[in-house]
N, C-alpha and C. Protein backbone atom coordinates (compact mmCIF):
# COMPACT_ATOMS: atom_id res chain seq x y z
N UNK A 1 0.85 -1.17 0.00
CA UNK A 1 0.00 0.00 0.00
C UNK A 1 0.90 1.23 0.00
N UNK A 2 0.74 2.14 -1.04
CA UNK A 2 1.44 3.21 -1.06
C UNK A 2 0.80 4.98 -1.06
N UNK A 3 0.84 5.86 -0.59
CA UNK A 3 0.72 7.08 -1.36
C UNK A 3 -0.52 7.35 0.27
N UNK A 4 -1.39 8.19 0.04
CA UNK A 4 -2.41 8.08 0.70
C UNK A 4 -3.47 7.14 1.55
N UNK A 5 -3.33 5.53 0.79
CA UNK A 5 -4.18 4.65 1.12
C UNK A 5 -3.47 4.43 2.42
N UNK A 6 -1.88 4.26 2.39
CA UNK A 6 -1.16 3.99 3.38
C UNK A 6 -1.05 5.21 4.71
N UNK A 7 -1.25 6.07 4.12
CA UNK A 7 -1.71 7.45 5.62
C UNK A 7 -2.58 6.91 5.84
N UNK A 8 -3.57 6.34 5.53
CA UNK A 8 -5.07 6.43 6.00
C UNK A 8 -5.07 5.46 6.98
N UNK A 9 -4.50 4.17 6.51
CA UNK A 9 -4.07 2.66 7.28
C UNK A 9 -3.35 3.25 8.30
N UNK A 10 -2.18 3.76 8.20
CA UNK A 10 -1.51 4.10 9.26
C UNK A 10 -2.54 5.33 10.54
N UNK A 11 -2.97 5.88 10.09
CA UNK A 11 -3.54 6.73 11.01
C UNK A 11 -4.78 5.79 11.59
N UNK A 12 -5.12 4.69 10.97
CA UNK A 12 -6.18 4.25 11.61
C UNK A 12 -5.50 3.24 12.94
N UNK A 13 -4.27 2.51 12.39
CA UNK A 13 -3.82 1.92 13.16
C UNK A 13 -3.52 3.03 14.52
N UNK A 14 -2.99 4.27 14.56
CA UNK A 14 -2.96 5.31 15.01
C UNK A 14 -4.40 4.72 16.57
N UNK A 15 -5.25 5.98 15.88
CA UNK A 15 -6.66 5.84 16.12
C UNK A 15 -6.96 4.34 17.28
N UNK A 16 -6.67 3.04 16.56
CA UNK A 16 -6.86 2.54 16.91
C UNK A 16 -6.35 1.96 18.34
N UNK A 17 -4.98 2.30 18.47
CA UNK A 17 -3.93 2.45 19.55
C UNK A 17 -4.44 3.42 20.90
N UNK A 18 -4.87 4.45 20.46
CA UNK A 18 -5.05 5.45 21.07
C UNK A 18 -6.50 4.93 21.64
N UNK A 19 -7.05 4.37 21.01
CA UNK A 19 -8.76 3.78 21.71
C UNK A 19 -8.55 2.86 22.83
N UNK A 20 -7.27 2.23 23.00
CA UNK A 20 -7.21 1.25 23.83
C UNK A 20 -7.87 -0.41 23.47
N UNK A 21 -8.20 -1.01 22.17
CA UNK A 21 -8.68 -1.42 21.86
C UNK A 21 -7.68 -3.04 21.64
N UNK A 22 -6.43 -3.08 21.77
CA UNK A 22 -5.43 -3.97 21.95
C UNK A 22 -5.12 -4.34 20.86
N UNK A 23 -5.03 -3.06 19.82
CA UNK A 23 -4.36 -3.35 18.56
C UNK A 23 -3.13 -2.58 19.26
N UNK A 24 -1.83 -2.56 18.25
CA UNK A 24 -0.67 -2.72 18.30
C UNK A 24 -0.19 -1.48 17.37
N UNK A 25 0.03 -0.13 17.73
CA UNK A 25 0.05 0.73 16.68
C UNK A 25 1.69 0.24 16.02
N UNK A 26 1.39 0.78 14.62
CA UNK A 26 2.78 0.26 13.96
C UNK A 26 3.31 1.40 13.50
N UNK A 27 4.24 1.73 14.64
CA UNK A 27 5.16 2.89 14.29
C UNK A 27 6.53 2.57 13.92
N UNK A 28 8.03 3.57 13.68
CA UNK A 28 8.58 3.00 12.88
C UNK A 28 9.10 2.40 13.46
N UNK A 29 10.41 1.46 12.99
CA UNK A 29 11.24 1.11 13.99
C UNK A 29 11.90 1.47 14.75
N UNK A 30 12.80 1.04 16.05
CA UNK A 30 13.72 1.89 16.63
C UNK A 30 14.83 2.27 16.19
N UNK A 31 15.21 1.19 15.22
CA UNK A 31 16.65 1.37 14.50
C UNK A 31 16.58 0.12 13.19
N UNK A 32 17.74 0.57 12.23
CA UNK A 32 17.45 0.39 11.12
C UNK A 32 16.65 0.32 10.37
N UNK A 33 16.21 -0.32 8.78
CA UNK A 33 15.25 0.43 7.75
C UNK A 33 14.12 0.65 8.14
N UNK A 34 13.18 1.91 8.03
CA UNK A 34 12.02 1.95 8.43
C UNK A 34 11.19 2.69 6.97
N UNK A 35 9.91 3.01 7.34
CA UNK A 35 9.25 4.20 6.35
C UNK A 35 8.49 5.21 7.11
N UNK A 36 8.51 5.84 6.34
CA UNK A 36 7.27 7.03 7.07
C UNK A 36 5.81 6.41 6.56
N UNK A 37 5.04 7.24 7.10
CA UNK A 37 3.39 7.05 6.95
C UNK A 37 3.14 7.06 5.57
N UNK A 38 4.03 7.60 5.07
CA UNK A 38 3.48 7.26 3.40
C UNK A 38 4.05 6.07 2.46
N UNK A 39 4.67 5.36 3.37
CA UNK A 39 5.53 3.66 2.66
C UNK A 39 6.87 4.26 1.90
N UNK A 40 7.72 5.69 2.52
CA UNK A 40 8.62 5.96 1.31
C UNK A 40 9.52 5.71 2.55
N UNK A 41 10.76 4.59 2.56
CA UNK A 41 11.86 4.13 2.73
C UNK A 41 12.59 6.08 3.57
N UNK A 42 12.66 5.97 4.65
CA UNK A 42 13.76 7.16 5.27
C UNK A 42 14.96 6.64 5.92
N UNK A 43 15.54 7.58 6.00
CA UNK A 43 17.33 7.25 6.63
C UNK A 43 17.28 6.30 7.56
N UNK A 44 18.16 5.15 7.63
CA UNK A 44 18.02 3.98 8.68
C UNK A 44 18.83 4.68 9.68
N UNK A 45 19.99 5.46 9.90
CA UNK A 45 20.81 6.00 10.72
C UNK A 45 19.88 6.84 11.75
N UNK A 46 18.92 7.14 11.61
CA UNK A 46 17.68 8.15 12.15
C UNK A 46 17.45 7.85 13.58
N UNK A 47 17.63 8.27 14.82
CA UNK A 47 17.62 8.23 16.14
C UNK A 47 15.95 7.90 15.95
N UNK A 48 15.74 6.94 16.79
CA UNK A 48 13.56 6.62 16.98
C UNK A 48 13.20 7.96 17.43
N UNK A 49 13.95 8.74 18.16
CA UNK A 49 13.21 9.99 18.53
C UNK A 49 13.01 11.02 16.99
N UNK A 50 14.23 10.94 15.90
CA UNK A 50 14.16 11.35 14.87
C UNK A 50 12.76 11.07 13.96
N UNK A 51 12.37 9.51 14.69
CA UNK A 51 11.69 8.59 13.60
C UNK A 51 10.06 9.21 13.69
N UNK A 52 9.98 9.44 15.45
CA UNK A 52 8.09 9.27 15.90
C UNK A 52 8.22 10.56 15.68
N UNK A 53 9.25 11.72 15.58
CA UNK A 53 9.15 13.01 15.47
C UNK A 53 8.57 13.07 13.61
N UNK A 54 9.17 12.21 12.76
CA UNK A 54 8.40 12.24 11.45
C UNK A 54 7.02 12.03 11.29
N UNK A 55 6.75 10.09 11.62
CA UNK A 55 5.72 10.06 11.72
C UNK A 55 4.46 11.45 12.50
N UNK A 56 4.91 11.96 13.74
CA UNK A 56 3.70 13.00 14.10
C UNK A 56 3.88 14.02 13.39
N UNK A 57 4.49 14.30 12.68
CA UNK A 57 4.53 15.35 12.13
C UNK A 57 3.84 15.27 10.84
N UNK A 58 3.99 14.20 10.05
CA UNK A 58 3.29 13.75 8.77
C UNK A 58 1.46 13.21 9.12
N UNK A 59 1.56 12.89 10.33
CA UNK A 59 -0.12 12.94 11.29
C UNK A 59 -0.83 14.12 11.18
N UNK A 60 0.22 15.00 11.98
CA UNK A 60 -0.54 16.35 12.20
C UNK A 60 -0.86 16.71 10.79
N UNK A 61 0.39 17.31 10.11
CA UNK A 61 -0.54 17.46 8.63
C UNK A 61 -1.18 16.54 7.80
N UNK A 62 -1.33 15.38 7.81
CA UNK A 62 -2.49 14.64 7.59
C UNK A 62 -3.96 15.30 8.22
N UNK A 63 -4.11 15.08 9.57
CA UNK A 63 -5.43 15.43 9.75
C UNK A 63 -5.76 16.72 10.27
N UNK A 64 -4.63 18.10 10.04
CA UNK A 64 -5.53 19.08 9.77
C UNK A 64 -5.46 19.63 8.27
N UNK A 65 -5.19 18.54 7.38
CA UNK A 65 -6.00 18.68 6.18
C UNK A 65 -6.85 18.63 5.85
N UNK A 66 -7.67 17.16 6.63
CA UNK A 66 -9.30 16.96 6.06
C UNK A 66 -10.17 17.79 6.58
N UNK A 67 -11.41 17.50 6.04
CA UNK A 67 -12.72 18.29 6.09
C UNK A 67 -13.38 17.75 7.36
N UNK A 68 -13.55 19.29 8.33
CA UNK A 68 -14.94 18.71 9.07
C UNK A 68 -15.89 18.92 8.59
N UNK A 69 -16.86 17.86 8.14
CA UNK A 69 -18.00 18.14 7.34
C UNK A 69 -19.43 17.84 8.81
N UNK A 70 -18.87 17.80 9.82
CA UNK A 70 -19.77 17.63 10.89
C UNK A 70 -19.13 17.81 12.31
N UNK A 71 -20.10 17.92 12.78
CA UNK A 71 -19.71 18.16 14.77
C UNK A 71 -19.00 16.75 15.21
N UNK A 72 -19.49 15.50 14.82
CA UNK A 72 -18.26 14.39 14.89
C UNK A 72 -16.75 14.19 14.60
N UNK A 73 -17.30 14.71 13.72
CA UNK A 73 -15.81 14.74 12.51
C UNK A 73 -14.91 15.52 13.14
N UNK A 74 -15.12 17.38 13.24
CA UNK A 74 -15.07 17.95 13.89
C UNK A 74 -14.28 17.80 15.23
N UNK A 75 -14.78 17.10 15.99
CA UNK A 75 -14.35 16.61 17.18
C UNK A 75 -13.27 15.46 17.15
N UNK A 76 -13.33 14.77 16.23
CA UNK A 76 -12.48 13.67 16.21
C UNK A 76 -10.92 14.44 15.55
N UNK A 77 -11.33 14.71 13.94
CA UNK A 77 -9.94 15.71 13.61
C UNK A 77 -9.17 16.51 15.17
N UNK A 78 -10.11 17.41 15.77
CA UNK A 78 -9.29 18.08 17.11
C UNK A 78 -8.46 17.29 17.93
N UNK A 79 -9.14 15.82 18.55
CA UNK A 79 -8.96 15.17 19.26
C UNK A 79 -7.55 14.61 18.06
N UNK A 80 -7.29 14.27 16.89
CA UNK A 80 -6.35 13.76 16.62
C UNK A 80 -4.96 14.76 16.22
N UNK A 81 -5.37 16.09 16.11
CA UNK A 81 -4.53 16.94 15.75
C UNK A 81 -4.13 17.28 17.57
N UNK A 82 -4.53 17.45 18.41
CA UNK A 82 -4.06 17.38 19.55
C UNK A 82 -3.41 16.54 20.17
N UNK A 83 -3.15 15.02 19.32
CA UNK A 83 -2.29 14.18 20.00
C UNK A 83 -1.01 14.03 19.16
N UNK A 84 -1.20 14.68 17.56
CA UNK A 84 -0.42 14.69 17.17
C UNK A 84 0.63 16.00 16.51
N UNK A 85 -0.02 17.15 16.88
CA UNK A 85 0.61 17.89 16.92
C UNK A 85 1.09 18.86 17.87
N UNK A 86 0.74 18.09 19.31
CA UNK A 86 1.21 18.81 20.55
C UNK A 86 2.77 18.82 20.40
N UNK A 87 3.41 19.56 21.22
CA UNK A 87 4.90 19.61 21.36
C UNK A 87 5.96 19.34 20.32
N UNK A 88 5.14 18.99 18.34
CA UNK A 88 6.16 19.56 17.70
C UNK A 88 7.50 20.50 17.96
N UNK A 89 6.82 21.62 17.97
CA UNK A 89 7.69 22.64 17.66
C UNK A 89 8.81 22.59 19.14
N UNK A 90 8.41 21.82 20.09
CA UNK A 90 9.36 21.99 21.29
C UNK A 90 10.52 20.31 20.90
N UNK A 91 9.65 19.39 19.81
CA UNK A 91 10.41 18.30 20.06
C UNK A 91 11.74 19.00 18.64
N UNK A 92 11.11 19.63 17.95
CA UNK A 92 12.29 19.51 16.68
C UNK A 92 13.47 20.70 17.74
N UNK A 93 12.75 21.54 17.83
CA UNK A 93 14.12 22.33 18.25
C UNK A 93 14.71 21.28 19.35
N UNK A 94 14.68 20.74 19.89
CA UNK A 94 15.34 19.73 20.94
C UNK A 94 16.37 19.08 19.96
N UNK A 95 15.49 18.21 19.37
CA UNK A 95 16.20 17.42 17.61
C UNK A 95 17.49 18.02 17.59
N UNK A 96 16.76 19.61 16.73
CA UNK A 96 18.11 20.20 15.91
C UNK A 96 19.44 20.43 17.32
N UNK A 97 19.08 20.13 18.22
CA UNK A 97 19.60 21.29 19.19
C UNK A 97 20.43 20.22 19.94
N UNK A 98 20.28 18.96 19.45
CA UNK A 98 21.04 17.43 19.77
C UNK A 98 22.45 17.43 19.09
N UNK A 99 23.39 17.30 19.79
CA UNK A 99 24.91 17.18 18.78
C UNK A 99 25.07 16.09 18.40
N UNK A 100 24.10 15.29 18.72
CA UNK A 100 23.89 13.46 18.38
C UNK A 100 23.24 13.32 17.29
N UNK A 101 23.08 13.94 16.71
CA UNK A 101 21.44 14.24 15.56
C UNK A 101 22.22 14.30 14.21
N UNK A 102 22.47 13.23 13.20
CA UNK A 102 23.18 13.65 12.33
C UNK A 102 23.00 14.02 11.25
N UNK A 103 23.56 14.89 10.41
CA UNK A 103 23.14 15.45 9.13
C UNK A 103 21.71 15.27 8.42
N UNK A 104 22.14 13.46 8.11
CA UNK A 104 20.42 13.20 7.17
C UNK A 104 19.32 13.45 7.93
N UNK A 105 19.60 13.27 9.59
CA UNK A 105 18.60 13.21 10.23
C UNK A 105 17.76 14.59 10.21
N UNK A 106 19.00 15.33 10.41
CA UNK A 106 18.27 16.59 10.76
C UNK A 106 17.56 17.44 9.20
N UNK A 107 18.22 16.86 8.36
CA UNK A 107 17.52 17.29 7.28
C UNK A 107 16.27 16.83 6.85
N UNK A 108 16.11 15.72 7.54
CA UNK A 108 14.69 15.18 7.31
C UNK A 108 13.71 15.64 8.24
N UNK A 109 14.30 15.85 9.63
CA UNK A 109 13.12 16.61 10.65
C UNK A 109 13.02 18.28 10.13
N UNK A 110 13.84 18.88 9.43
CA UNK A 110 13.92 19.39 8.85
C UNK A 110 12.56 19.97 7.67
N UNK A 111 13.16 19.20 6.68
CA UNK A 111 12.14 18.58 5.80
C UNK A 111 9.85 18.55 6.18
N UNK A 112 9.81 17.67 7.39
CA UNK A 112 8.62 17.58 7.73
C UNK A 112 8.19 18.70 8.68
N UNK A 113 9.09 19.25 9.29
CA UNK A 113 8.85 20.57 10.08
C UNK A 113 8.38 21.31 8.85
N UNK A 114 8.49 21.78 7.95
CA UNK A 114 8.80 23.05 7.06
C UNK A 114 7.23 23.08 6.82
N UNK A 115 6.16 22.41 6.36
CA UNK A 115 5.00 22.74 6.42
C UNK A 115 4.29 22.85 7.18
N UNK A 116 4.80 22.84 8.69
CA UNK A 116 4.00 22.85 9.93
C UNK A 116 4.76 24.49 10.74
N UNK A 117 5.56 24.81 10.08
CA UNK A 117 6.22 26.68 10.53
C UNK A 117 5.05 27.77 10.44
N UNK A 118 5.13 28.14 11.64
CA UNK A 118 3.64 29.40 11.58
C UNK A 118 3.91 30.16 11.31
């Protein structure tokens, strides 16, 4: 599954984690090859803090893209943009601000920060 179908899967697995429901969210790995939420292959050298800092970041702008087309909806988008875009902006500057954090890495937190800059 690639492109969008695979955000959608992934955020449900998301969703589903977060319900308490005893599914198993599948985030990336801790170390070596992983992907982001969209199935595209990122740096294996990538610290896991590098890694869940992508994934939420590719969350958050995932779901404050869609439409609330209702007071459910509505409520659910909030409820998911609040778990996933809390403390961005405090985790990347931490990131960049790591002397452990190397090049690709930071160019990739980099990278997914840049559409989430107010």
């Amino acid at each position: 599954m690639t492109g969008f179908g695979a955000s959608i899967a992934a955020a449900a697995l998301l969703l589903a984690s977060a319900q308490g429901d005893g599914s198993q969210a599948q985030g990336p790995a801790p170390s070596g090859a992983w992907t982001d939420l969209y199935g595209d292959a990122q740096h294996p050298g990538a610290s896991y803090r590098v890694r869940l800092f992508v994934h939420a970041a590719q969350a958050c702008l995932h779901f404050a893209g869609e439409e609330a087309y209702d007071a459910e909806r509505a409520a659910f988008l909030n409820a998911m943009m609040d778990e996933h875009c809390a403390g961005l902006k405090e985790r990347y500057t931490a990131i960049l601000a790591d002397p452990a954090t190397d090049a690709p890495s930071r160019a990739l937190v980099e990278k997914h920060w840049e559409p989430l800059r107010d």
